[in-house]
C-alpha atoms as a PDB file:
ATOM      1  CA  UNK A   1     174.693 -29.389-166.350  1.00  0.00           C
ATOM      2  CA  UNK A   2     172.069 -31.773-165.074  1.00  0.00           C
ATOM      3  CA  UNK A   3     173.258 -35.544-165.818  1.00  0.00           C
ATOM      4  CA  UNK A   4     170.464 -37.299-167.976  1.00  0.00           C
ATOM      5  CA  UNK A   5     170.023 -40.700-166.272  1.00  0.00           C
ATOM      6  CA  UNK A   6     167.277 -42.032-168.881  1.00  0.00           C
ATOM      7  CA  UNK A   7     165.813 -39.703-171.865  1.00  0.00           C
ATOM      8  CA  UNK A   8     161.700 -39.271-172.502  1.00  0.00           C
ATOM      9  CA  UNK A   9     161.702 -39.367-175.974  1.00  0.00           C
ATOM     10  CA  UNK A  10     158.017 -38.117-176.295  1.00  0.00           C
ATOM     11  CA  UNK A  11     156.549 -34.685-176.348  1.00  0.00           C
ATOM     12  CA  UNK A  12     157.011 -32.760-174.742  1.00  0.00           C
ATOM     13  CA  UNK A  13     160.408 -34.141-173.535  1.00  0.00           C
ATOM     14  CA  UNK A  14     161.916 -33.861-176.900  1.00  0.00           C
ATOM     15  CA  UNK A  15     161.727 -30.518-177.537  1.00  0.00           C
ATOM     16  CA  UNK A  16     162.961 -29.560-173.954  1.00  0.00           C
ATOM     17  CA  UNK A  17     166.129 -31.904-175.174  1.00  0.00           C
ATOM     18  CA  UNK A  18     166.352 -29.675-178.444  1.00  0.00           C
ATOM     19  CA  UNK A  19     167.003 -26.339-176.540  1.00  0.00           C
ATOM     20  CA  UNK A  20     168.684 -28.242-173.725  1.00  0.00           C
ATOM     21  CA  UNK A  21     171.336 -29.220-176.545  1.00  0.00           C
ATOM     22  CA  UNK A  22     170.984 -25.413-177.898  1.00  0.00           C
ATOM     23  CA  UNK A  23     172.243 -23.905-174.693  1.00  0.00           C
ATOM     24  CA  UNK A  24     174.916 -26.156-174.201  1.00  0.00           C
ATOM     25  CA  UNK A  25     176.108 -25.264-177.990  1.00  0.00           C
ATOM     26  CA  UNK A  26     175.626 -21.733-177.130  1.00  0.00           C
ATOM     27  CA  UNK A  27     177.989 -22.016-173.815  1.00  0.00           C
ATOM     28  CA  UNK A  28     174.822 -21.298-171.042  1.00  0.00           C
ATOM     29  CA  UNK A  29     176.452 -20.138-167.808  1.00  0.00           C
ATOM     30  CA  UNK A  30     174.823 -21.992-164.682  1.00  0.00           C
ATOM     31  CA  UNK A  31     172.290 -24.230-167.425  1.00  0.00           C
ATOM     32  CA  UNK A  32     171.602 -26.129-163.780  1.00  0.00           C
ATOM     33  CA  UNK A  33     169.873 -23.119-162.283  1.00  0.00           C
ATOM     34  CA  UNK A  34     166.231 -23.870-161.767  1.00  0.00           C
ATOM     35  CA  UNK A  35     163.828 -21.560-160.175  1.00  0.00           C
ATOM     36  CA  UNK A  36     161.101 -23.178-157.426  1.00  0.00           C
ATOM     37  CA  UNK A  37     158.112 -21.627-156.206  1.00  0.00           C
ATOM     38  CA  UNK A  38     156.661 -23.057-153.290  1.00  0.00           C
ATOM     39  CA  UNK A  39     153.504 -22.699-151.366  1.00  0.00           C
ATOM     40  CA  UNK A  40     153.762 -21.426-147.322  1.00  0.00           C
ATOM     41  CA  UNK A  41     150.392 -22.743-145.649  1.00  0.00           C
ATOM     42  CA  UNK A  42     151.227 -21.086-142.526  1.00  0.00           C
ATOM     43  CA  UNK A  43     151.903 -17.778-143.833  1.00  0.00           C
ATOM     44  CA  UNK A  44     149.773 -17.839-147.123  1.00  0.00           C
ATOM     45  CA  UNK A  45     152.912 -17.094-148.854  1.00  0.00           C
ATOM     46  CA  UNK A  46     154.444 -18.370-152.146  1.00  0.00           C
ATOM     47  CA  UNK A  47     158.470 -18.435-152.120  1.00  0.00           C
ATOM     48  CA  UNK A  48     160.818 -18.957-154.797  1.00  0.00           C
ATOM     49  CA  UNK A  49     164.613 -19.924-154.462  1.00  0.00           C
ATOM     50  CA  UNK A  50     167.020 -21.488-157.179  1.00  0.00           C
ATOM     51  CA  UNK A  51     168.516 -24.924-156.748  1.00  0.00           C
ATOM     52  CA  UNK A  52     170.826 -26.773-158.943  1.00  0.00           C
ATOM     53  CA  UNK A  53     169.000 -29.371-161.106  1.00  0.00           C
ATOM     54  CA  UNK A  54     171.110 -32.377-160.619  1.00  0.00           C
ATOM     55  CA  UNK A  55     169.084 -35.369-162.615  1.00  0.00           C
ATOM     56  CA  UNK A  56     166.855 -35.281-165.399  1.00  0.00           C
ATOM     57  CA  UNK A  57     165.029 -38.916-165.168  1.00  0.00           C
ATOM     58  CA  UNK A  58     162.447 -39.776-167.771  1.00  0.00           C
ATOM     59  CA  UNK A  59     160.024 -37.640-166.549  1.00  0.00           C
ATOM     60  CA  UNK A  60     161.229 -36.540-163.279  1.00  0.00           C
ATOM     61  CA  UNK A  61     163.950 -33.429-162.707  1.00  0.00           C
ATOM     62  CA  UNK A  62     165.883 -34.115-159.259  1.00  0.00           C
ATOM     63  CA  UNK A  63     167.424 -31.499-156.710  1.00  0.00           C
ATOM     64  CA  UNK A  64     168.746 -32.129-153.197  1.00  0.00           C
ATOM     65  CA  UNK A  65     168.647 -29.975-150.135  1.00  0.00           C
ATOM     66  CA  UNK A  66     168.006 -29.764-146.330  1.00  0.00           C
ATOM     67  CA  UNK A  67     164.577 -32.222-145.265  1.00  0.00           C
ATOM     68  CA  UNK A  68     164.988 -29.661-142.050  1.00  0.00           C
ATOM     69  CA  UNK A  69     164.617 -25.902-144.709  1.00  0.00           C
ATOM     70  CA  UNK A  70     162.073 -23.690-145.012  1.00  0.00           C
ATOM     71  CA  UNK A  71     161.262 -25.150-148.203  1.00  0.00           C
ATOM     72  CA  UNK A  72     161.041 -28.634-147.597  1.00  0.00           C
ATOM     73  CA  UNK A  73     158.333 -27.456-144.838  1.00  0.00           C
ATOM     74  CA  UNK A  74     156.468 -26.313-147.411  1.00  0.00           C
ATOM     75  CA  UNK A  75     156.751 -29.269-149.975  1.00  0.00           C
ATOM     76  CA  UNK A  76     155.091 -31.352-147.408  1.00  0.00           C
ATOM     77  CA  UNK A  77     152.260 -29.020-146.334  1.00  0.00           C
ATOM     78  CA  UNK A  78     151.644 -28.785-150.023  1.00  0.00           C
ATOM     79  CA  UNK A  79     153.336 -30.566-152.906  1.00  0.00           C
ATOM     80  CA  UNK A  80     152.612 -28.555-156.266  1.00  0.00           C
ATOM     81  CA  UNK A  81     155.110 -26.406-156.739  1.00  0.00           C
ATOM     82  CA  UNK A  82     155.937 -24.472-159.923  1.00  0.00           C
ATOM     83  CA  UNK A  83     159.396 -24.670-161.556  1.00  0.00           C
ATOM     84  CA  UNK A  84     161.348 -22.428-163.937  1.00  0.00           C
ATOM     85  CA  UNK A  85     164.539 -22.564-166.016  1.00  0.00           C
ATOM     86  CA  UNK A  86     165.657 -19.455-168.338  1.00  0.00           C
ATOM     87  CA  UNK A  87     168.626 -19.895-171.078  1.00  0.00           C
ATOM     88  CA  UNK A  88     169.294 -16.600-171.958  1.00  0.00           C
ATOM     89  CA  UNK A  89     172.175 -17.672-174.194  1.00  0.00           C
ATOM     90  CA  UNK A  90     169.182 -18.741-176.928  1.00  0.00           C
ATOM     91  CA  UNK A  91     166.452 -17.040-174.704  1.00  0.00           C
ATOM     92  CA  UNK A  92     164.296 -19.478-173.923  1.00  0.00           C
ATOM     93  CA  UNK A  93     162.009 -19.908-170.855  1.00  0.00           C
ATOM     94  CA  UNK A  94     160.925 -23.382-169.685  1.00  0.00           C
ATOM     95  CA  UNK A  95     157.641 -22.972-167.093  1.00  0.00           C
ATOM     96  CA  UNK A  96     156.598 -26.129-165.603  1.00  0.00           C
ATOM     97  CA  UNK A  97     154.242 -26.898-163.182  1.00  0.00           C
ATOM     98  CA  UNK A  98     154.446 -30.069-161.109  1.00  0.00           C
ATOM     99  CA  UNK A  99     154.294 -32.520-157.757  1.00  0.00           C
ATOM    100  CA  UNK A 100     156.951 -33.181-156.017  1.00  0.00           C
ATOM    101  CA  UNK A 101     158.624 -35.918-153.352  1.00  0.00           C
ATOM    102  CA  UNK A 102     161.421 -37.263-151.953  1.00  0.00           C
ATOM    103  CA  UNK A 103     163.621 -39.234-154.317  1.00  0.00           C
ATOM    104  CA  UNK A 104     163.724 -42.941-152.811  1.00  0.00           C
ATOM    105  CA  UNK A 105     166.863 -43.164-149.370  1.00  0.00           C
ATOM    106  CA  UNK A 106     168.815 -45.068-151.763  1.00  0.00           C
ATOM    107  CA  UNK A 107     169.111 -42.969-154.576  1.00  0.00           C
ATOM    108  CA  UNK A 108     170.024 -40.247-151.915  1.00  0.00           C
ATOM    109  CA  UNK A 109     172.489 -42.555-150.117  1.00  0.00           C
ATOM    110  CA  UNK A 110     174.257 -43.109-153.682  1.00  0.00           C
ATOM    111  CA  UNK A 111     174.551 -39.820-154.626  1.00  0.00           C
ATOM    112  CA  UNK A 112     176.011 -38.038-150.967  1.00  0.00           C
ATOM    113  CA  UNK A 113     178.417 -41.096-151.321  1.00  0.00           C
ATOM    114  CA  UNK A 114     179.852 -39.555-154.648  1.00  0.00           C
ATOM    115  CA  UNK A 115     180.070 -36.103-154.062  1.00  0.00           C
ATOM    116  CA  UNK A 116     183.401 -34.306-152.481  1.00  0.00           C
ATOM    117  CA  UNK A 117     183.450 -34.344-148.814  1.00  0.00           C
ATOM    118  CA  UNK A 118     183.569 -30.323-148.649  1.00  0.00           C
ATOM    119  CA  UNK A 119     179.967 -30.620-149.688  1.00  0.00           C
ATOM    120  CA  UNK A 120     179.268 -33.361-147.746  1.00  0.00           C
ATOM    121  CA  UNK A 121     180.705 -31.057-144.773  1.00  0.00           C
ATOM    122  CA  UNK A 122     178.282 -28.387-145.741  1.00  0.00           C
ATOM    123  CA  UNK A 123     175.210 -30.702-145.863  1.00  0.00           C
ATOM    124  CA  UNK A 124     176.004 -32.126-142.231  1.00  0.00           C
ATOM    125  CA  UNK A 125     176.811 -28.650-140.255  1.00  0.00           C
ATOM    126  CA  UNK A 126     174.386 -26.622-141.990  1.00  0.00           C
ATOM    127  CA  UNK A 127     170.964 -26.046-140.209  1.00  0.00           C
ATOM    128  CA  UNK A 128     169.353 -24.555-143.326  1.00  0.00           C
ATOM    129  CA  UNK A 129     167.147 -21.811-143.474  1.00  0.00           C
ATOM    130  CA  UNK A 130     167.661 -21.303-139.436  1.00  0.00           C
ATOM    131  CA  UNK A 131     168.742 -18.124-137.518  1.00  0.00           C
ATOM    132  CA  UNK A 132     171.941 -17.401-136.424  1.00  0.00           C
ATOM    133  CA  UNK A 133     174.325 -15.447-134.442  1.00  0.00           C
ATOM    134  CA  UNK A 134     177.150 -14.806-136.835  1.00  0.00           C
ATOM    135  CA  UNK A 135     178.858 -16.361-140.114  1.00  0.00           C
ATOM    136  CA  UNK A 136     181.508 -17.166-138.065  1.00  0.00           C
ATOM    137  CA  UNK A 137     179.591 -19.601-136.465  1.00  0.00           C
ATOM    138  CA  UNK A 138     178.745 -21.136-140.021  1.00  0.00           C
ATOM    139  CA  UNK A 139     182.384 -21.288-140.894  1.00  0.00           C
ATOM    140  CA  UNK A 140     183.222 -23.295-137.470  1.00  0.00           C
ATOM    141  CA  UNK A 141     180.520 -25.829-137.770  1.00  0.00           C
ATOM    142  CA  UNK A 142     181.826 -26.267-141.179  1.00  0.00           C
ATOM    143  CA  UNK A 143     185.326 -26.360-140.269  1.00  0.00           C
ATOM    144  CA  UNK A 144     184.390 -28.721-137.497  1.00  0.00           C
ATOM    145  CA  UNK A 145     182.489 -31.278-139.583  1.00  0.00           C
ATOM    146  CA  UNK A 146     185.707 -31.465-142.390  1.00  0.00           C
ATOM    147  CA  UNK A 147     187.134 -33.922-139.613  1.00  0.00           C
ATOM    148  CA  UNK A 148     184.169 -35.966-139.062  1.00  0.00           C
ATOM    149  CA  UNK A 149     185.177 -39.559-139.714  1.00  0.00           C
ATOM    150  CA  UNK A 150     182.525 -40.671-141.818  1.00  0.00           C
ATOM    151  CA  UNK A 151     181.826 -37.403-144.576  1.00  0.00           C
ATOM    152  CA  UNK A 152     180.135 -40.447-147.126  1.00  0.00           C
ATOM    153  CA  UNK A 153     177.468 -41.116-144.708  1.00  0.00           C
ATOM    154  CA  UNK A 154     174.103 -38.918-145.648  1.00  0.00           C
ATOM    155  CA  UNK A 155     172.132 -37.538-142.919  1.00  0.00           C
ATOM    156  CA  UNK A 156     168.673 -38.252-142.274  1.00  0.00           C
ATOM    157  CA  UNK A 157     167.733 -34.828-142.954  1.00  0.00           C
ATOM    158  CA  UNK A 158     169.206 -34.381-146.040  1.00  0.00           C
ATOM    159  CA  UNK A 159     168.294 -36.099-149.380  1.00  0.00           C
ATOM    160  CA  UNK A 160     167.015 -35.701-152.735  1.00  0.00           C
ATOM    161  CA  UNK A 161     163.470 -34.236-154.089  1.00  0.00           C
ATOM    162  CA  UNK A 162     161.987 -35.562-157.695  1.00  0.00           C
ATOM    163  CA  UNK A 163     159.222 -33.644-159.570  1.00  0.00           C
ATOM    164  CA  UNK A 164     157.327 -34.732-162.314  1.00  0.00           C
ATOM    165  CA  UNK A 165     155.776 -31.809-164.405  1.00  0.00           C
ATOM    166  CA  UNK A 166     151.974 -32.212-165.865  1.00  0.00           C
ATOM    167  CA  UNK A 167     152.229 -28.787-167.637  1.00  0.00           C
ATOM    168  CA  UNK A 168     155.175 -27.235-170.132  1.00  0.00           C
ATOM    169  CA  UNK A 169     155.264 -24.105-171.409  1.00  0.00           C
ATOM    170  CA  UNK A 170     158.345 -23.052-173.770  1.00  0.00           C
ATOM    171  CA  UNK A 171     158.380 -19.132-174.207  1.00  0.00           C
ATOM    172  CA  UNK A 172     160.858 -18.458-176.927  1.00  0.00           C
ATOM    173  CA  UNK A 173     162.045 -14.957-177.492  1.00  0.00           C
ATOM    174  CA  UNK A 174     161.315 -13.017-180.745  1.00  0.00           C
ATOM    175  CA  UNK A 175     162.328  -9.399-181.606  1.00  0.00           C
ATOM    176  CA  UNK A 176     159.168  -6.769-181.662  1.00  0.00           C
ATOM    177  CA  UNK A 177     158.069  -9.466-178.725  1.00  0.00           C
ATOM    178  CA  UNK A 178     156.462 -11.796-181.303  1.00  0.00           C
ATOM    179  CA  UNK A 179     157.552 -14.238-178.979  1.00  0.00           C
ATOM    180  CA  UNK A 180     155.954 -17.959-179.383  1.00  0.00           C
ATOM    181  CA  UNK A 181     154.349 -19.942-176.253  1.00  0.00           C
ATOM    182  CA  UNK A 182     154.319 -23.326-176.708  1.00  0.00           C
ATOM    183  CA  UNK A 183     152.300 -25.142-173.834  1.00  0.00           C
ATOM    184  CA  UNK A 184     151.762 -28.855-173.300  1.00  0.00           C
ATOM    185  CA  UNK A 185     149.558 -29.874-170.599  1.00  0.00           C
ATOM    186  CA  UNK A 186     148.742 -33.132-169.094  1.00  0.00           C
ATOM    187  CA  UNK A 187     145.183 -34.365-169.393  1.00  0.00           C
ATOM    188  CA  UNK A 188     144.438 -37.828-168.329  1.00  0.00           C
ATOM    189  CA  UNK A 189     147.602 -39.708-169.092  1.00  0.00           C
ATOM    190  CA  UNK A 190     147.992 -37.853-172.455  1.00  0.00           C
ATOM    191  CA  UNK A 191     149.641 -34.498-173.668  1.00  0.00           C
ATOM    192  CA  UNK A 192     147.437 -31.767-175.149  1.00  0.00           C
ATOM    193  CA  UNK A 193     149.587 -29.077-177.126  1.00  0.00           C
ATOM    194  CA  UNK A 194     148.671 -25.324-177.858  1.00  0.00           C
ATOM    195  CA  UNK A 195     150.479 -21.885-178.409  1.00  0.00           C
ATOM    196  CA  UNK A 196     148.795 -18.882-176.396  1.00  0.00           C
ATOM    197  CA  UNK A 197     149.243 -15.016-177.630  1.00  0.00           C
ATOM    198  CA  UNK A 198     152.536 -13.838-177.038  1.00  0.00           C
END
C-alpha cells in the first residue's frame, strides 16, 4: 500500500483516508494500483497505463518510472493528466484530475537508495517503452546490470513524478445503480463540494 509520509486532514483528503482505511480492512488486492491517463501531443492520443502509487504526501500522490518512457514524453509536452484508483473490495472509485512533475533529485536519490537491488537492476537496464528484438535480450541486460558495482546509485533517467489533484470525485457503488458521486473541485485555493446524478 502507498506509505503516507504526511496526512491532509481537510476535505477532501479525509474522506479519501476513510475508504483508504476501508479497503485495507476489507483485504484490497494491489490497493497501490493507480490508473494514469496521459495526453500524446504528437499523436493526438490519450494513453492510460497503471503504476504503483508509492507516496501519498499532503496533497501530492507519488509514482516513479523511466524519465526516457513513452509516458514521461507526454507529461512534459503536457502536464494534466487524469488519475484513477478502483477498490472493488468496498467498490469505490476515486477519479482525480491533476498536474503533475518530477518529485525533487533528492527525494528520488533517497528512495532508489532503499529499494532491493533487483529493482534497482531493472530501472538501470531497462530502456522503457522502446522496441526490441527479443525478451531474451531484456533478461541479459538485466542479468548483466545485477553485477554492476554501484545498484544504490539512481540514474539520471529515472526518478519520481508527484501530482497534486484540483478535482475528486468518489463514485460509490449502490445496488439498482443508485450509486452516489461525490465531487470536490478546486476553485481558487478553496474546495467546492457537490454530488452529480448517478
Amino acid at each position: 500500500m502507498p506509505k503516507i509520509l504526511k496526512i491532509n486532514k481537510s476535505s477532501p483528503y479525509d474522506l479519501l483516508y476513510k475508504y483508504l482505511d476501508q479497503a485495507i480492512i476489507a483485504k484490497q488486492h494491489s490497493i497501490d494500483a493507480i490508473s494514469i491517463s496521459s495526453f500524446n501531443k504528437i499523436t493526438n492520443e490519450v494513453n492510460s497505463r497503471f503504476v504503483n502509487l508509492k507516496f501519498i504526501d499532503d496533497r501530492d500522490f507519488i509514482f516513479f518510472s523511466n524519465y526516457n518512457s513513452m509516458k514521461a514524453v507526454e507529461f512534459e509536452s503536457h502536464s494534466q493528466i487524469s488519475a484513477l484508483i478502483y477498490w472493488g473490495s468496498i467498490n469505490i472509485q476515486i477519479r482525480m484530475k491533476a498536474n503533475i512533475k518530477k518529485t525533487p533529485t533528492n527525494f528520488s536519490n533517497q528512495y532508489f537508495a532503499e529499494r532491493s537491488k533487483e529493482k534497482n537492476a531493472l530501472a538501470i537496464s531497462s530502456n522503457q517503452s522502446k522496441k526490441i528484438e527479443s525478451y531474451e535480450d531484456v533478461k541479459k541486460s538485466y542479468s548483466s546490470a545485477l553485477h554492476f558495482s554501484d545498484l544504490k546509485k539512481r540514474p539520471d533517467y529515472w526518478g519520481g513524478y508527484s501530482f497534486t489533484p484540483y478535482s475528486f470525485e468518489f463514485w460509490e457503488g449502490h445496488e439498482s445503480r443508485l450509486n452516489i458521486r461525490n465531487v470536490y473541485e478546486l476553485k481558487e485555493g478553496d474546495w467546492s463540494n457537490f454530488l452529480l446524478e448517478p
